[in-house]
C-alpha atoms as a PDB file:
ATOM      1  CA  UNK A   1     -32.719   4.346 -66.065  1.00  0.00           C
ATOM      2  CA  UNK A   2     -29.525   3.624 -64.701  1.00  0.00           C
ATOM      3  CA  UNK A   3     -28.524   1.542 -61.032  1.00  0.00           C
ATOM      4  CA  UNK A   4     -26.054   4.047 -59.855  1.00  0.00           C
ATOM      5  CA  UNK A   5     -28.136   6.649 -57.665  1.00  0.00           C
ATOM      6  CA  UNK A   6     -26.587  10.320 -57.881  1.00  0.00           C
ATOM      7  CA  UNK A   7     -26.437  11.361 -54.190  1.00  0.00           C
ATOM      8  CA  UNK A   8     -28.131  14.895 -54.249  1.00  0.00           C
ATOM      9  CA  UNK A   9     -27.376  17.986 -52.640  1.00  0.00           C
ATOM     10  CA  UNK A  10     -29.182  17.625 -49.491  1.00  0.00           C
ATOM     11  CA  UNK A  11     -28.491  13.681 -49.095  1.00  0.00           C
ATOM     12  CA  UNK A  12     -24.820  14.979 -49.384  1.00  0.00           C
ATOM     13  CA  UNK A  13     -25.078  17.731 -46.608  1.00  0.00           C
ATOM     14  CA  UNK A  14     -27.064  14.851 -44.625  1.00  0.00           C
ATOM     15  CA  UNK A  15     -24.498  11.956 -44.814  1.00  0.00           C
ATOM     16  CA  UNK A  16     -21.684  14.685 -44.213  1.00  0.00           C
ATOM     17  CA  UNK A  17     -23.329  16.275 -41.278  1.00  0.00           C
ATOM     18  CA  UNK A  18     -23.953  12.735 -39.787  1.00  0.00           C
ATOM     19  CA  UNK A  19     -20.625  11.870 -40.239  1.00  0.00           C
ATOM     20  CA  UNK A  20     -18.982  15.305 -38.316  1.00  0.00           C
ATOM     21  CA  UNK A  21     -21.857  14.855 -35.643  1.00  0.00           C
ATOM     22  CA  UNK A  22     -20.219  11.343 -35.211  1.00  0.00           C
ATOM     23  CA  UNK A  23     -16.646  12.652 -35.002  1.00  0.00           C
ATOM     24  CA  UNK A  24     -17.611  15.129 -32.387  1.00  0.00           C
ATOM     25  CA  UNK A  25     -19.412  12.701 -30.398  1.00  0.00           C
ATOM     26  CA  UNK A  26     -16.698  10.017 -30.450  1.00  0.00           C
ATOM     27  CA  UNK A  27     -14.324  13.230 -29.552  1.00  0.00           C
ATOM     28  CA  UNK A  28     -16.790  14.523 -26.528  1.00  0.00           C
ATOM     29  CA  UNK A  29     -17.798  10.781 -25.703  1.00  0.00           C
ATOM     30  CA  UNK A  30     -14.838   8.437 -25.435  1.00  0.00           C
ATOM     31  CA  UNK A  31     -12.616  10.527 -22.905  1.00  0.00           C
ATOM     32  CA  UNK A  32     -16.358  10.447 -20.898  1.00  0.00           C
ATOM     33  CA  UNK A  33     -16.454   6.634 -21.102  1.00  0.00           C
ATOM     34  CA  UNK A  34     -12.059   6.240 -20.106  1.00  0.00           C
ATOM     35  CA  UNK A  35     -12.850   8.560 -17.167  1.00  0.00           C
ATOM     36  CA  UNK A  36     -15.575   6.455 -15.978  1.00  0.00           C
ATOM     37  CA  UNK A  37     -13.994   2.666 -16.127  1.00  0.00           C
ATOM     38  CA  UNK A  38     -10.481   4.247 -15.504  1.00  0.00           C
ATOM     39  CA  UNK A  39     -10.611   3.186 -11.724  1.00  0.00           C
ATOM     40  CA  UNK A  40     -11.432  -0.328 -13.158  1.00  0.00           C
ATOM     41  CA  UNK A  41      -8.659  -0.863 -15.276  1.00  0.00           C
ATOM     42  CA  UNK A  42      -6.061   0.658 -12.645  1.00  0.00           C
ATOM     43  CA  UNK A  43      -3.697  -1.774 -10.782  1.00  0.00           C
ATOM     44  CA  UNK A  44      -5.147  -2.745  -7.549  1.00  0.00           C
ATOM     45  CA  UNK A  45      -3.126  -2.386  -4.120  1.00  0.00           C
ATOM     46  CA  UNK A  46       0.481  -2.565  -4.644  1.00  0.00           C
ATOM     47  CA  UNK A  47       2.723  -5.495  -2.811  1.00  0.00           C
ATOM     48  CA  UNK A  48       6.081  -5.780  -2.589  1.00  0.00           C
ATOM     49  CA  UNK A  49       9.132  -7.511  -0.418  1.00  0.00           C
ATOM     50  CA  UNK A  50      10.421  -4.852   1.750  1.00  0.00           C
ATOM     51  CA  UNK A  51      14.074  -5.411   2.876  1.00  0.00           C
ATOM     52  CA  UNK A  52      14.420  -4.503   6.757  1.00  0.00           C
ATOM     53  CA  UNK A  53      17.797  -5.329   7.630  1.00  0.00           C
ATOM     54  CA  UNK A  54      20.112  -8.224   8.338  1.00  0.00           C
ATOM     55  CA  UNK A  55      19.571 -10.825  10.145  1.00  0.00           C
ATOM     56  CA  UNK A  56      23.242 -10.787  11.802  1.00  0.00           C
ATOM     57  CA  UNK A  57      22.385  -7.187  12.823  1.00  0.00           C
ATOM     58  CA  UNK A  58      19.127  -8.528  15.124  1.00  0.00           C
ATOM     59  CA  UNK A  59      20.186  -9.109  18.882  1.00  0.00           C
ATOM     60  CA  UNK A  60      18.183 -12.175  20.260  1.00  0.00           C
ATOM     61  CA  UNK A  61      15.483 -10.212  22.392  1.00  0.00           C
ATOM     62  CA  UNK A  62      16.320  -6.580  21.516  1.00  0.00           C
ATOM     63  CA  UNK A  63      13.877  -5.049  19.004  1.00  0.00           C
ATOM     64  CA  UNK A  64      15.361  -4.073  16.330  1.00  0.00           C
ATOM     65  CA  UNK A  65      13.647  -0.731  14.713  1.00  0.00           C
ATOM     66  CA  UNK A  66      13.077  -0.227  10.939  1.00  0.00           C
ATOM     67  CA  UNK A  67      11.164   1.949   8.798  1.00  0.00           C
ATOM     68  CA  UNK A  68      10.743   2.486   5.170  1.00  0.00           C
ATOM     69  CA  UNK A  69       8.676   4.950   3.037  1.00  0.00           C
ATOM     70  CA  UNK A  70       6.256   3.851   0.013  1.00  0.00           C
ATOM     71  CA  UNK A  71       5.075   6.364  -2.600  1.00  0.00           C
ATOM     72  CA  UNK A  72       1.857   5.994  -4.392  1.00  0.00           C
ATOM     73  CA  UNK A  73       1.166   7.147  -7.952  1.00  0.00           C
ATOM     74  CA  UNK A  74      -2.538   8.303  -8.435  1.00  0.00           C
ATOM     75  CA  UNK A  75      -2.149  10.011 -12.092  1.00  0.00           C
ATOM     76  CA  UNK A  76      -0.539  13.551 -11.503  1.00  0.00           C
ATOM     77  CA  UNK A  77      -0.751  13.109  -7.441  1.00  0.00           C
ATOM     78  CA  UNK A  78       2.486  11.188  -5.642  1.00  0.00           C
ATOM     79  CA  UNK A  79       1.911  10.655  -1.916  1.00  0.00           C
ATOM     80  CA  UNK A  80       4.606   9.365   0.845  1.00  0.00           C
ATOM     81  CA  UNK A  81       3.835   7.092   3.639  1.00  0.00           C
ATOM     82  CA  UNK A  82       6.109   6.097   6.092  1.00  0.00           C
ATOM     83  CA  UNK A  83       6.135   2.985   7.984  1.00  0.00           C
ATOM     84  CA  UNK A  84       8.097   1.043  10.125  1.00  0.00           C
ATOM     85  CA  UNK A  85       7.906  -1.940  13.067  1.00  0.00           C
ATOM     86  CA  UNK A  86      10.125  -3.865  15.001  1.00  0.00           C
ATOM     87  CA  UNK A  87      12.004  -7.347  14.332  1.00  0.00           C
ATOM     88  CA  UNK A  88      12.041  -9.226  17.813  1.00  0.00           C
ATOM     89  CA  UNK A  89      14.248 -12.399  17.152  1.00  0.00           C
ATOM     90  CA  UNK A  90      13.669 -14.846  19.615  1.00  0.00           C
ATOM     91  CA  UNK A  91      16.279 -17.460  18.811  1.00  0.00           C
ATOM     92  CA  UNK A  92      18.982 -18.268  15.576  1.00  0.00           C
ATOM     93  CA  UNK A  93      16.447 -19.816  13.831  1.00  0.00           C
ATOM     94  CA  UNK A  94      15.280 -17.607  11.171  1.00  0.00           C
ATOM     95  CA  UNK A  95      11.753 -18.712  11.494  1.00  0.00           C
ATOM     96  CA  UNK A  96      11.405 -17.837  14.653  1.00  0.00           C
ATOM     97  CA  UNK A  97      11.373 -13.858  14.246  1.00  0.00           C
ATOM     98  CA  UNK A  98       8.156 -11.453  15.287  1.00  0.00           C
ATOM     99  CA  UNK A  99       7.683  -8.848  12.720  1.00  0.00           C
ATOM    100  CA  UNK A 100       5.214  -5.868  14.472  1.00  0.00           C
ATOM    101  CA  UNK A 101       4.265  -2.875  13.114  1.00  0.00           C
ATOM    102  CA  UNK A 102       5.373   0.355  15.267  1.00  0.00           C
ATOM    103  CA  UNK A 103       1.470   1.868  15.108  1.00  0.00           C
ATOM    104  CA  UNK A 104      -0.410   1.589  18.309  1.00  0.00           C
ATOM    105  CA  UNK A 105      -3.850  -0.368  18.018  1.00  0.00           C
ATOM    106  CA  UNK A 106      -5.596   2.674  19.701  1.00  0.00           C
ATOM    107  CA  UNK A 107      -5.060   5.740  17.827  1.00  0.00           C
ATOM    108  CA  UNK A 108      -2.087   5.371  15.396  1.00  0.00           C
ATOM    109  CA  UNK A 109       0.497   6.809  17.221  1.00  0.00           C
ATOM    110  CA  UNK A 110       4.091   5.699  16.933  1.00  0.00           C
ATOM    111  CA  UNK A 111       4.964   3.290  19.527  1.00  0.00           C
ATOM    112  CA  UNK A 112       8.495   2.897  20.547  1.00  0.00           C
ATOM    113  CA  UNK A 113      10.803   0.039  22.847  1.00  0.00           C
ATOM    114  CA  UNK A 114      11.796   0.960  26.432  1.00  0.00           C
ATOM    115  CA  UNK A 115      14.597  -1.234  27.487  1.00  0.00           C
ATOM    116  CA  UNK A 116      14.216   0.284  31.276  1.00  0.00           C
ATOM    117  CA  UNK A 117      10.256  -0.841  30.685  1.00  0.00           C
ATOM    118  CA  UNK A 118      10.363  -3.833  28.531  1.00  0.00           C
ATOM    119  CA  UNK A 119       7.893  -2.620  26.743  1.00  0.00           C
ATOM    120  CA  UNK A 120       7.011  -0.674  24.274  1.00  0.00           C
ATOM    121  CA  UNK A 121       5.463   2.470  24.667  1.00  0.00           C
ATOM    122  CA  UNK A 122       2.718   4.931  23.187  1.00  0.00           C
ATOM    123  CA  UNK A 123       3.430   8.290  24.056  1.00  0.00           C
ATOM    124  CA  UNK A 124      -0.093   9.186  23.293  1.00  0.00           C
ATOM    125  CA  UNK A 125      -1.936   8.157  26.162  1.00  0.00           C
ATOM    126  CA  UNK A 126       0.456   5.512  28.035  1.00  0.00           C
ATOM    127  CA  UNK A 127      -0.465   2.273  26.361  1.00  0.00           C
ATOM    128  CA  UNK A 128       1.966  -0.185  27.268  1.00  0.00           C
ATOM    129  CA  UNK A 129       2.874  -3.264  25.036  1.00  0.00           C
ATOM    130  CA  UNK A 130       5.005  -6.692  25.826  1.00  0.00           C
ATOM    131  CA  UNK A 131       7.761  -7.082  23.556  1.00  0.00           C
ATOM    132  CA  UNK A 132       5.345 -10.009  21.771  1.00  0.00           C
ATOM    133  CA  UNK A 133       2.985  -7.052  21.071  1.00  0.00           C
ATOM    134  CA  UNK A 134       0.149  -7.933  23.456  1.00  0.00           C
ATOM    135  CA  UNK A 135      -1.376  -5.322  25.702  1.00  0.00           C
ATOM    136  CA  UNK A 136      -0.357  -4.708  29.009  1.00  0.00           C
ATOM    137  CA  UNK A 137      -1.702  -1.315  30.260  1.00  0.00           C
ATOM    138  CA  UNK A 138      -3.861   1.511  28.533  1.00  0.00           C
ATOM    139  CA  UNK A 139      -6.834   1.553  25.990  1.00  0.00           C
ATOM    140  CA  UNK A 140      -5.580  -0.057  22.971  1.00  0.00           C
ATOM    141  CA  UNK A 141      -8.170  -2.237  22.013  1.00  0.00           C
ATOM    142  CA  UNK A 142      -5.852  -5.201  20.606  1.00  0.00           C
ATOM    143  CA  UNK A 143      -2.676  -5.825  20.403  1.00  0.00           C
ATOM    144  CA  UNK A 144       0.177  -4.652  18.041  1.00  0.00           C
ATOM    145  CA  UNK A 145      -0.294  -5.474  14.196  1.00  0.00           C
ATOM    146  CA  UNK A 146       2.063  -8.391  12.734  1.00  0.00           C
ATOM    147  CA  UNK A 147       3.494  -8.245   9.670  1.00  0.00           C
ATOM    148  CA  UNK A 148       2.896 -12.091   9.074  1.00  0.00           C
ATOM    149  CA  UNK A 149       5.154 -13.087   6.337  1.00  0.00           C
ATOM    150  CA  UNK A 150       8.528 -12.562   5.990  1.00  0.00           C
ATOM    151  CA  UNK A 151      11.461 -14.373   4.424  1.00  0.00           C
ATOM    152  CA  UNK A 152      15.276 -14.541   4.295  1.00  0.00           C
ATOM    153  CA  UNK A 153      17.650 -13.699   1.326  1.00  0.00           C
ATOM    154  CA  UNK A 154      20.433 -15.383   0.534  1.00  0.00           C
ATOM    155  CA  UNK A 155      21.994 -12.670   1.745  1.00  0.00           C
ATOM    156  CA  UNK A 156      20.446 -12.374   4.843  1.00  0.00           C
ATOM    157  CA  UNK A 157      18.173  -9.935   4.546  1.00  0.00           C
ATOM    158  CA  UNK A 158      15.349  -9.810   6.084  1.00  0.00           C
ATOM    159  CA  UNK A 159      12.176  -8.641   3.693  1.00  0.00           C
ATOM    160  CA  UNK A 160       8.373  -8.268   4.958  1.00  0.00           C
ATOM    161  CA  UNK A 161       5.510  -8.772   2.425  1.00  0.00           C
ATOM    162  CA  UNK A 162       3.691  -5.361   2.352  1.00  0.00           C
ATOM    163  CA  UNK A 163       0.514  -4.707   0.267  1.00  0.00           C
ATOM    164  CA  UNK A 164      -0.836  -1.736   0.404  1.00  0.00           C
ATOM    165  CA  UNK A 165      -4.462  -0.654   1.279  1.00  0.00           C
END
């Protein structure tokens, strides 16, 4: 008797079968297992330096209005937000700038300055706000949102750090 086995008929048409049953399961199976970790391996929130304008351009207590738009990718899906706030400089030093979003605290609504109020103003249901953000009439339960850090280019731009969700 010889060592080498001769694979017979129905071994053959086993192993074969087997190995086309695999092929079709890896085919079925691995776009299964991508679609399920695929929100794990995505990027998480998005940040970025968002220029708002020069420096030179902001009046020492005038708010100065900006807005800017951000588009997020989610596969085939692109969605636009728009945002914006207002850059209060209080002085010529840099450092000493308050960066608030333009979204009131009560319902979202799109706040904007009254120079004849000094404040700023939510059309919405009359919430008033001092130009430091705080609340000074209505139901907003806090005050204005800050964007907290900002920094100054060498050109003097002015750029907010915005992450996103």
């Amino acid at each position: 008797m010889s060592d080498s086995q001769e694979l017979s008929r129905r071994e053959f048409i086993k192993v074969t079968t087997g190995i086309i049953g695999g092929l079709i399961g890896a085919a079925l199976g691995l776009p299964a297992v991508y679609y399920l970790i695929d929100p794990a391996l995505r990027e998480g929130a998005k940040e970025a330096w968002i220029p708002i304008g020069k420096f030179e351009d902001m009046q020492t207590g005038v708010p100065y209005s900006f807005s800017f738009t951000r588009v997020q990718v989610n596969g085939w899906e692109r969605t636009a937000s728009s945002f914006g706030g207002y850059a209060v400089r209080k002085s010529d030093d840099p450092n000493d700038l308050l960066i608030l979003n333009s979204r009131c605290t009560h319902l979202a609504c799109t706040v904007n300055w009254s120079a004849e109020a000094e404040a700023f103003i939510c059309p919405c249901h009359d919430a008033k706000f001092s130009m430091e953000g705080e609340v000074l009439d209505g139901p907003p339960p806090r005050p204005l949102d800050v964007y907290a850090e900002h920094r100054i280019t060498e050109e003097g731009v002015v750029e907010i750090f915005f992450k996103e969700g």
